[in-house]
PDB file of N, CA and C in Angstrom:
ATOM      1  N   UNK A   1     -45.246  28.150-119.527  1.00  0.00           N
ATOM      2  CA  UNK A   1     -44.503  27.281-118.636  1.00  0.00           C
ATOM      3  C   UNK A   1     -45.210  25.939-118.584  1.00  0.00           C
ATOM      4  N   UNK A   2     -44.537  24.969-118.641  1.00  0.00           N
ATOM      5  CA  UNK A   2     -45.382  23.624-118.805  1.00  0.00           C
ATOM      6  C   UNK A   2     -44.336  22.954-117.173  1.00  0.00           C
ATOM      7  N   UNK A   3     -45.361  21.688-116.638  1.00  0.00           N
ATOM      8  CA  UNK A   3     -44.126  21.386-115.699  1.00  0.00           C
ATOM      9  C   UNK A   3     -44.458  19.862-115.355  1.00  0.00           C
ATOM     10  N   UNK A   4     -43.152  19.577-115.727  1.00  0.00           N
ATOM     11  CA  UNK A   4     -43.087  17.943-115.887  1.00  0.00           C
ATOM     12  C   UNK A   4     -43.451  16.912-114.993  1.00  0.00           C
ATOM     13  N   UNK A   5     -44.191  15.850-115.625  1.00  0.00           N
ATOM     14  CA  UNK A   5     -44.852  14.788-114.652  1.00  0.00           C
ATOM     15  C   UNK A   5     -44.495  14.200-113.253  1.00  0.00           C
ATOM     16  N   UNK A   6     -45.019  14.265-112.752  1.00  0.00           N
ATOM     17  CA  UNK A   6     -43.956  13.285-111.549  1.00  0.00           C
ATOM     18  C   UNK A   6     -44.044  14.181-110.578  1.00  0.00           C
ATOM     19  N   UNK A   7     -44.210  15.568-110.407  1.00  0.00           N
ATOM     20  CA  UNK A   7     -43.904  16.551-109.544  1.00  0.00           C
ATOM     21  C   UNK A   7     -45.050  17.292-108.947  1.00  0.00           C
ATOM     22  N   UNK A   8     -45.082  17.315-107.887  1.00  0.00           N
ATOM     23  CA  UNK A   8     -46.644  17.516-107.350  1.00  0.00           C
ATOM     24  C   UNK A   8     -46.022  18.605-105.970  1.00  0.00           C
ATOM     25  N   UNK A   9     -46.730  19.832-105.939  1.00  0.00           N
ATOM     26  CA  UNK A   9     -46.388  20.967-104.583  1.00  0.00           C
ATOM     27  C   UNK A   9     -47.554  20.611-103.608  1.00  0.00           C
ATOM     28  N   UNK A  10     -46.992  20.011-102.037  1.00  0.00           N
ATOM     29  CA  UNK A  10     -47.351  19.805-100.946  1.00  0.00           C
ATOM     30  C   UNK A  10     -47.161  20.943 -99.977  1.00  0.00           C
ATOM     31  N   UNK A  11     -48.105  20.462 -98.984  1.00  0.00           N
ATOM     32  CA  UNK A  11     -47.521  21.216 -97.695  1.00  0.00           C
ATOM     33  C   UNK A  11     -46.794  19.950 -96.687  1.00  0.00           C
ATOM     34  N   UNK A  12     -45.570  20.639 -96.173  1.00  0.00           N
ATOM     35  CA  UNK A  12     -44.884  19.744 -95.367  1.00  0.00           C
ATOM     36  C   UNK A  12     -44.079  20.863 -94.070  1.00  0.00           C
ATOM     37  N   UNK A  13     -44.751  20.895 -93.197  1.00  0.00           N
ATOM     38  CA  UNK A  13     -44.776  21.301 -91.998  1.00  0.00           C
ATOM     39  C   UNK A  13     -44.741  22.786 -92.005  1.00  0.00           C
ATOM     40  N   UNK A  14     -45.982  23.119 -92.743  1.00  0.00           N
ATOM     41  CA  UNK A  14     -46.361  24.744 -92.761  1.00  0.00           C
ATOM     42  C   UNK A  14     -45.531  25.330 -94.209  1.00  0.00           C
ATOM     43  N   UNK A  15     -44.720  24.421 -94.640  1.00  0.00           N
ATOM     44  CA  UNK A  15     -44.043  24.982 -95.976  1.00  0.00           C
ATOM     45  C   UNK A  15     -44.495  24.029 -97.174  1.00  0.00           C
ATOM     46  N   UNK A  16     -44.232  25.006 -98.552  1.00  0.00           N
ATOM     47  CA  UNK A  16     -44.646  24.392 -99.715  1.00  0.00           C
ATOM     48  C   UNK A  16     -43.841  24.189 -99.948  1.00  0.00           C
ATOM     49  N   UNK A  17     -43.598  22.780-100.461  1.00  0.00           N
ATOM     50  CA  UNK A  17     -42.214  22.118-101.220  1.00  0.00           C
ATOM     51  C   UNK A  17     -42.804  21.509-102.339  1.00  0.00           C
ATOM     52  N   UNK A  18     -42.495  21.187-103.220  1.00  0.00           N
ATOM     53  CA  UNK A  18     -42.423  20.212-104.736  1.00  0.00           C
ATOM     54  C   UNK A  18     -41.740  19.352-104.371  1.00  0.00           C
ATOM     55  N   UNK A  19     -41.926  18.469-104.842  1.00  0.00           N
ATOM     56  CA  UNK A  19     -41.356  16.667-104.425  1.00  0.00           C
ATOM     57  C   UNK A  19     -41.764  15.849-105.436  1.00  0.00           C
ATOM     58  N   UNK A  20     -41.432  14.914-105.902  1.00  0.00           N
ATOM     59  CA  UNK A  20     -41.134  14.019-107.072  1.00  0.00           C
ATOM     60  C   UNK A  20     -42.264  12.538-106.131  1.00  0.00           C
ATOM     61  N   UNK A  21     -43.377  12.493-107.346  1.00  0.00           N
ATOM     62  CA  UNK A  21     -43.994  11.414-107.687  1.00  0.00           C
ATOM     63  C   UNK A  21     -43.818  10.432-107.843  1.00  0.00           C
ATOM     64  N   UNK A  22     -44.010   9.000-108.104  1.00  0.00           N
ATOM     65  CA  UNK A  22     -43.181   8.011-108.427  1.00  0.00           C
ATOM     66  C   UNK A  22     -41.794   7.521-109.096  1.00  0.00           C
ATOM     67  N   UNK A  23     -41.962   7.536-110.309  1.00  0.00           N
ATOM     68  CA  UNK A  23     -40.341   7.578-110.958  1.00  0.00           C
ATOM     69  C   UNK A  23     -39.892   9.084-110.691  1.00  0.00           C
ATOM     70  N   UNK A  24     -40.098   9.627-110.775  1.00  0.00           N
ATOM     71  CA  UNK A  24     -39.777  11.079-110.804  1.00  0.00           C
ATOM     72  C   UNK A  24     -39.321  11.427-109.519  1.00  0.00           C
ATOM     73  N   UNK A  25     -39.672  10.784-107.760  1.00  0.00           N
ATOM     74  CA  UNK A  25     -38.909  10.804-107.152  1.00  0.00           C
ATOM     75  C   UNK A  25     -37.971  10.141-107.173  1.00  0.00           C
ATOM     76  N   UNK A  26     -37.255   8.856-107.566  1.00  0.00           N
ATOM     77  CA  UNK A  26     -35.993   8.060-107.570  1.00  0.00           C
ATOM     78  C   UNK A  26     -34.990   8.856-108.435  1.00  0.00           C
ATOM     79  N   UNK A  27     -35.234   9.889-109.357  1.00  0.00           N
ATOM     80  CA  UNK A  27     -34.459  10.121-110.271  1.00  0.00           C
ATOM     81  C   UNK A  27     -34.331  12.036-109.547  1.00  0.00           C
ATOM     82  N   UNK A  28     -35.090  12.321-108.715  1.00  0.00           N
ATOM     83  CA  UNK A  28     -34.956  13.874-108.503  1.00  0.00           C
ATOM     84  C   UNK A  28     -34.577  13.517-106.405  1.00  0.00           C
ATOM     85  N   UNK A  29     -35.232  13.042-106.024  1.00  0.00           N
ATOM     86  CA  UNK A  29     -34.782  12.707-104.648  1.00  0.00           C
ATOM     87  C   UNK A  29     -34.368  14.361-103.836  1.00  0.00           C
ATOM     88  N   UNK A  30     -35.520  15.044-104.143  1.00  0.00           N
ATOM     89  CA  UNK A  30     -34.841  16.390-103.195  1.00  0.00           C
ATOM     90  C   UNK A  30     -36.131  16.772-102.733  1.00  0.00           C
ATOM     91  N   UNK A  31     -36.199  17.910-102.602  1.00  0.00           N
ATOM     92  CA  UNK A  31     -37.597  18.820-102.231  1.00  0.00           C
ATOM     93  C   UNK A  31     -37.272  20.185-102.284  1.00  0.00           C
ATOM     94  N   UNK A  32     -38.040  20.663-102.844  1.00  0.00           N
ATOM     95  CA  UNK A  32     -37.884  22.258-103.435  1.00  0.00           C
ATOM     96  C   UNK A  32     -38.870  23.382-102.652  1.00  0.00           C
ATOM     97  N   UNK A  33     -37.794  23.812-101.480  1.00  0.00           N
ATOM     98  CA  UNK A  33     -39.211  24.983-101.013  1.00  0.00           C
ATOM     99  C   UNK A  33     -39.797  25.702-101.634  1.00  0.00           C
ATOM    100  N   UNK A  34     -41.026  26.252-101.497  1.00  0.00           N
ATOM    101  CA  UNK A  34     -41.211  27.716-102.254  1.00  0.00           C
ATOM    102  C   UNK A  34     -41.679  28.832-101.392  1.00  0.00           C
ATOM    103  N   UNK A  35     -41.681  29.932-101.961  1.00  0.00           N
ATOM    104  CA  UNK A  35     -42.267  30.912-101.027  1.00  0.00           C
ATOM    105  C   UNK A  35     -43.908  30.943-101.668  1.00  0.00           C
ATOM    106  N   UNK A  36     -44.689  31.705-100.782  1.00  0.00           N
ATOM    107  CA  UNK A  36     -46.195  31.974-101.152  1.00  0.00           C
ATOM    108  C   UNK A  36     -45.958  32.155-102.459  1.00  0.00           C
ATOM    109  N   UNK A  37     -45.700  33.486-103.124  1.00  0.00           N
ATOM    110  CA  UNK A  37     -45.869  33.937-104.610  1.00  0.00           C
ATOM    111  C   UNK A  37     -45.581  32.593-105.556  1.00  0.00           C
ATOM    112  N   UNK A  38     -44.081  32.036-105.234  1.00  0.00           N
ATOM    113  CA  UNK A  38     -43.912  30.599-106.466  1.00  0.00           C
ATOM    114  C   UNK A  38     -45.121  29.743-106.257  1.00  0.00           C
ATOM    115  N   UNK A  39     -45.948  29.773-104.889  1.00  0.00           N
ATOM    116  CA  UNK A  39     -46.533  28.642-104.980  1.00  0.00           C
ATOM    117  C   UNK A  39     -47.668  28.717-105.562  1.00  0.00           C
ATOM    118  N   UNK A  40     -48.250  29.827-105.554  1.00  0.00           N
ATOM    119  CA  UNK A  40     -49.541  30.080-106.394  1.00  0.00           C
ATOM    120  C   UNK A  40     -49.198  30.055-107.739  1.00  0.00           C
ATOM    121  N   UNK A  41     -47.513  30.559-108.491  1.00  0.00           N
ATOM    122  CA  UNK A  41     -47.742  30.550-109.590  1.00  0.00           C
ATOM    123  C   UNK A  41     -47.512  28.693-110.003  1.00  0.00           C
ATOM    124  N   UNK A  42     -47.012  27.964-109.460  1.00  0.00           N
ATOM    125  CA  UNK A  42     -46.834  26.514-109.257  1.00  0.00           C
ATOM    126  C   UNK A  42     -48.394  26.487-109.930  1.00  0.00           C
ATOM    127  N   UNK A  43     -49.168  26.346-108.769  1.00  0.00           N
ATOM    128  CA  UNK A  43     -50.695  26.112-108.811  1.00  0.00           C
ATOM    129  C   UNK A  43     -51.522  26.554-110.107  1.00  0.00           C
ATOM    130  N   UNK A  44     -50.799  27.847-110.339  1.00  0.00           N
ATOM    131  CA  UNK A  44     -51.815  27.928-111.672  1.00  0.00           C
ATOM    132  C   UNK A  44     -50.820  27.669-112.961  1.00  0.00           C
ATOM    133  N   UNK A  45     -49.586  27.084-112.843  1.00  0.00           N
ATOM    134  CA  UNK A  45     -49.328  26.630-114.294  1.00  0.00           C
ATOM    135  C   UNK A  45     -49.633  25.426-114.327  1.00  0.00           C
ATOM    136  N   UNK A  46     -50.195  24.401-113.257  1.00  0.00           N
ATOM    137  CA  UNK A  46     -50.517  23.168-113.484  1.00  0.00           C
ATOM    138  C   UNK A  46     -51.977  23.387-113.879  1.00  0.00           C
ATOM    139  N   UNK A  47     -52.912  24.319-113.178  1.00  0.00           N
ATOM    140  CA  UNK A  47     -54.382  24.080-114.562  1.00  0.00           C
ATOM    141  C   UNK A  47     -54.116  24.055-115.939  1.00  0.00           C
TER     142      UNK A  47
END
């Protein structure tokens, strides 16, 4: 799994969301919850 630039997983008020980086937010403009399990696997496909 590779995962494209621009996209970085935060915490935003006790939840993990993915949200778009500079260009990558103007062109995606959402936020993607996750649950615990996506977020760790989030975390380790970006090492």
């Amino acid at each position: 799994m590779r995962i494209k630039n621009g996209f970085v997983l935060r915490e935003v008020c006790g939840e993990q969301v993915i949200m778009g980086e500079g260009i990558g937010a103007l062109d995606f403009g959402k936020l993607l919850c996750l649950n615990e399990t996506a977020a760790v696997l989030w975390s380790a496909a970006v090492k």
